[in-house]
C-alpha atoms as a PDB file:
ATOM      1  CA  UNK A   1    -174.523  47.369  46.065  1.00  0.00           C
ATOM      2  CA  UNK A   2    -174.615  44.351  47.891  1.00  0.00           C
ATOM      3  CA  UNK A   3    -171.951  44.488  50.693  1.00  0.00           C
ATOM      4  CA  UNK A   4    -172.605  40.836  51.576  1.00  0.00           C
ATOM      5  CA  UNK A   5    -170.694  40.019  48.251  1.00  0.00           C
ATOM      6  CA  UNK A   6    -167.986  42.762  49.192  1.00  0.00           C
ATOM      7  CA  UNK A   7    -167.623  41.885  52.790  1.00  0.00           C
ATOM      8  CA  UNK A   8    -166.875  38.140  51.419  1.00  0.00           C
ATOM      9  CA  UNK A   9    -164.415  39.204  48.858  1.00  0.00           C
ATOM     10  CA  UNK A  10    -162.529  41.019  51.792  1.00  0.00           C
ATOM     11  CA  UNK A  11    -163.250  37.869  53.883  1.00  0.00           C
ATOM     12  CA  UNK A  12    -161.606  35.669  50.928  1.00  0.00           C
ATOM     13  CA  UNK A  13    -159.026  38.530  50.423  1.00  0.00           C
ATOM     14  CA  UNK A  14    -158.169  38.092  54.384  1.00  0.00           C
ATOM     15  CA  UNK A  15    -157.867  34.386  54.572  1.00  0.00           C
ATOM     16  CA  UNK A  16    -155.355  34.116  51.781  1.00  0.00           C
ATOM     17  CA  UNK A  17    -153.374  36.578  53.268  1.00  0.00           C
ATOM     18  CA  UNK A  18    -150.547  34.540  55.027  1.00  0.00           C
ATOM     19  CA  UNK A  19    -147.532  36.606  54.667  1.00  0.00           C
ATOM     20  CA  UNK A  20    -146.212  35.862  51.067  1.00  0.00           C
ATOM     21  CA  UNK A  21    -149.558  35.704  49.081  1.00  0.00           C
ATOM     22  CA  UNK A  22    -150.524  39.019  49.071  1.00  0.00           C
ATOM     23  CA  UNK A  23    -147.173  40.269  48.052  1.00  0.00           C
ATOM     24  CA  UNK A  24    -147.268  38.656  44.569  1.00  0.00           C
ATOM     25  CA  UNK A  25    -151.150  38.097  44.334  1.00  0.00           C
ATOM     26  CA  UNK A  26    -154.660  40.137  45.119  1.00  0.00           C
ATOM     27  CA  UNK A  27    -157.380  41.396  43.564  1.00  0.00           C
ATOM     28  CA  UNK A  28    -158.104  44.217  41.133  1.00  0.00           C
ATOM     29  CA  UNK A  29    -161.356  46.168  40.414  1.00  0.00           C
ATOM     30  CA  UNK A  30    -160.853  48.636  37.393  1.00  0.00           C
ATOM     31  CA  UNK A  31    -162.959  50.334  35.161  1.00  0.00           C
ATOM     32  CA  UNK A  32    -162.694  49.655  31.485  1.00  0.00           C
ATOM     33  CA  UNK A  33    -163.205  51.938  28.789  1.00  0.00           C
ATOM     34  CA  UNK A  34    -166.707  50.586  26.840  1.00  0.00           C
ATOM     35  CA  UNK A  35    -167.280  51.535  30.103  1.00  0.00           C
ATOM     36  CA  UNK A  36    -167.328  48.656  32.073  1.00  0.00           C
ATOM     37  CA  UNK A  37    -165.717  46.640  34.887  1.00  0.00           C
ATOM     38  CA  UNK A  38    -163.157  44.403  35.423  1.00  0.00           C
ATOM     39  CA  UNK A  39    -162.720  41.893  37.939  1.00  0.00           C
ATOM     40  CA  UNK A  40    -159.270  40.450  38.456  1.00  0.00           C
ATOM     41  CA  UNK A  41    -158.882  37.644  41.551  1.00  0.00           C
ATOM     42  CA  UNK A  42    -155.563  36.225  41.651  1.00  0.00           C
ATOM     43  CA  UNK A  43    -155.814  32.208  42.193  1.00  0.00           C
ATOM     44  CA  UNK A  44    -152.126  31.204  42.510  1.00  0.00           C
ATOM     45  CA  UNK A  45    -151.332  29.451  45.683  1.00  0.00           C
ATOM     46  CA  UNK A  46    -154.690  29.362  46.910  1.00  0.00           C
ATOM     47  CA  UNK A  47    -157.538  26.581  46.656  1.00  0.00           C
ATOM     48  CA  UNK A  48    -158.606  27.307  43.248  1.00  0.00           C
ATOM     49  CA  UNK A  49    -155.120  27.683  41.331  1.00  0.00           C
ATOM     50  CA  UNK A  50    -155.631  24.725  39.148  1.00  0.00           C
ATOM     51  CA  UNK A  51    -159.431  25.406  37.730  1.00  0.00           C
ATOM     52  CA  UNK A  52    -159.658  26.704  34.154  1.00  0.00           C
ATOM     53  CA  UNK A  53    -162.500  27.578  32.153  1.00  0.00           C
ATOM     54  CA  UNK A  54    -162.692  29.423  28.544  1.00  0.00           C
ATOM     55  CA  UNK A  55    -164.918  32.763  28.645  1.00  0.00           C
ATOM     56  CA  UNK A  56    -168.625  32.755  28.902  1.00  0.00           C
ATOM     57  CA  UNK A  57    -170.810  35.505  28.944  1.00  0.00           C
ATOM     58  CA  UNK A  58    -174.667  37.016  29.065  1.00  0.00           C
ATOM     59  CA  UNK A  59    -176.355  39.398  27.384  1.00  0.00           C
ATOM     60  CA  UNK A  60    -174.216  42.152  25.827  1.00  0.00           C
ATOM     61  CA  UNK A  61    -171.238  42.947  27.957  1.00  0.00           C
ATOM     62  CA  UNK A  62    -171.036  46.592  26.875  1.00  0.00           C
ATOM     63  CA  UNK A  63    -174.436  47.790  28.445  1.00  0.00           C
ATOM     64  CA  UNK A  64    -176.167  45.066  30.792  1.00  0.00           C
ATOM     65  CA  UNK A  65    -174.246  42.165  30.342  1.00  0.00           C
ATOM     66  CA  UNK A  66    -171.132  40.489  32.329  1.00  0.00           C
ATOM     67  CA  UNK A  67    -168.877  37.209  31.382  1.00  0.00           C
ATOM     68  CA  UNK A  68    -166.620  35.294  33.212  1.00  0.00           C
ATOM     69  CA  UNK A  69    -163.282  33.221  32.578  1.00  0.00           C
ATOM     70  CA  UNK A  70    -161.036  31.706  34.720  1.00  0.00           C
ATOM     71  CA  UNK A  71    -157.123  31.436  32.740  1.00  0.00           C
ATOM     72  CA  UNK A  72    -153.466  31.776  33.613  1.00  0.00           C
ATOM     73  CA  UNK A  73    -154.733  31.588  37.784  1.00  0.00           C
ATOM     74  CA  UNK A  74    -157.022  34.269  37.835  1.00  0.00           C
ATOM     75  CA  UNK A  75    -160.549  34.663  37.821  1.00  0.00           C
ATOM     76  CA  UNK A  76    -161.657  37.703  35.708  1.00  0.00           C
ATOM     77  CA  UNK A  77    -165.265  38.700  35.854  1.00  0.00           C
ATOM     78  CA  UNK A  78    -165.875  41.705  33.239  1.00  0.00           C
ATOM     79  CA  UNK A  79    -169.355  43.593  32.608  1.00  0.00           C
ATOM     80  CA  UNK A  80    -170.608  46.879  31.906  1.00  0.00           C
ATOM     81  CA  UNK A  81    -170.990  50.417  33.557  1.00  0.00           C
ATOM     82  CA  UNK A  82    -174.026  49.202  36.091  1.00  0.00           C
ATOM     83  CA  UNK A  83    -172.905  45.554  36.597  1.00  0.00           C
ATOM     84  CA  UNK A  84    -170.266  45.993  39.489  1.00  0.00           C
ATOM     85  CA  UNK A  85    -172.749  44.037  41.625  1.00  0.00           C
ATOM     86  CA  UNK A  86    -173.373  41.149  39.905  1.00  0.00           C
ATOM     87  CA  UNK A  87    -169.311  40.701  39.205  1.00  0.00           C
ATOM     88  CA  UNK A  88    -169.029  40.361  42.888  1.00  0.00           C
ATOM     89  CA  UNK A  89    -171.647  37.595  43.116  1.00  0.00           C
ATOM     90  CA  UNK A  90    -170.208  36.150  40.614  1.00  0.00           C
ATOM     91  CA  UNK A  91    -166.841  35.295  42.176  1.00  0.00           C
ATOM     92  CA  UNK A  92    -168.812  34.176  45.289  1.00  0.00           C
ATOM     93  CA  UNK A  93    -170.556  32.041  43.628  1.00  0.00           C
ATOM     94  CA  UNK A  94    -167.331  30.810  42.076  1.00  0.00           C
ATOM     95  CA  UNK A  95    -166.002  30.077  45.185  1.00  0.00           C
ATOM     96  CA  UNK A  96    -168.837  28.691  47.091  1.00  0.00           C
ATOM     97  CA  UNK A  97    -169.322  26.455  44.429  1.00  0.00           C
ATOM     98  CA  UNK A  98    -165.579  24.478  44.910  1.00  0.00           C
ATOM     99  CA  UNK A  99    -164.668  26.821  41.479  1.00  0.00           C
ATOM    100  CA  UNK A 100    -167.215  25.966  38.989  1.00  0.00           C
ATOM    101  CA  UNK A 101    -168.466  28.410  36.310  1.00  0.00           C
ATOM    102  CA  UNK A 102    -170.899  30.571  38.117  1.00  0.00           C
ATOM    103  CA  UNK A 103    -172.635  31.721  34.961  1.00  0.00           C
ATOM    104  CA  UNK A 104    -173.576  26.835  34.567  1.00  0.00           C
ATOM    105  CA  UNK A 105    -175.557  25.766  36.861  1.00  0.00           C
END
């Protein structure tokens, strides 16, 4: 795994950390049951609260693929069992690109 792309979601995690945020908002990593992952990034109250996008995805989700959708202030990143990695570039890519959909470039 990439701990670049974990040491900047703690980074991101830390920053939005002020108190009251991360008593009503974080971040959730689960395992799903295709098996997968699931990415959960609470956006309320931070930078990116207002950005919306429908789901997208690539390849098939339940073996090598991932998707993406950003709804209700969250950013959800979802893939299968080997694609834990790429889910956490994917919301650092999100976020480095001002909130655009990091699977259109």
């Amino acid at each position: 795994m990439n701990t670049e792309d974990t040491d900047y979601l703690s980074r991101w995690f830390a920053k939005n950390c002020d108190g009251d945020w991360e008593h009503q908002q974080g971040i959730k990593i689960q395992t799903t049951d295709n098996p997968g992952w699931h990415i959960q990034v609470d956006l309320y109250d931070t930078e990116f609260e207002g950005i919306s996008f429908p789901v997208y995805s690539v390849g098939d989700i339940d073996t090598d693929g991932f998707g993406v959708r950003c709804e209700d202030f969250k950013f959800n990143a979802f893939g299968g069992a080997r694609s834990l990695p790429q889910l956490l570039a994917l919301f650092r890519k999100f976020v480095e690109s001002g909130g655009k959909n990091p699977l259109l470039d």
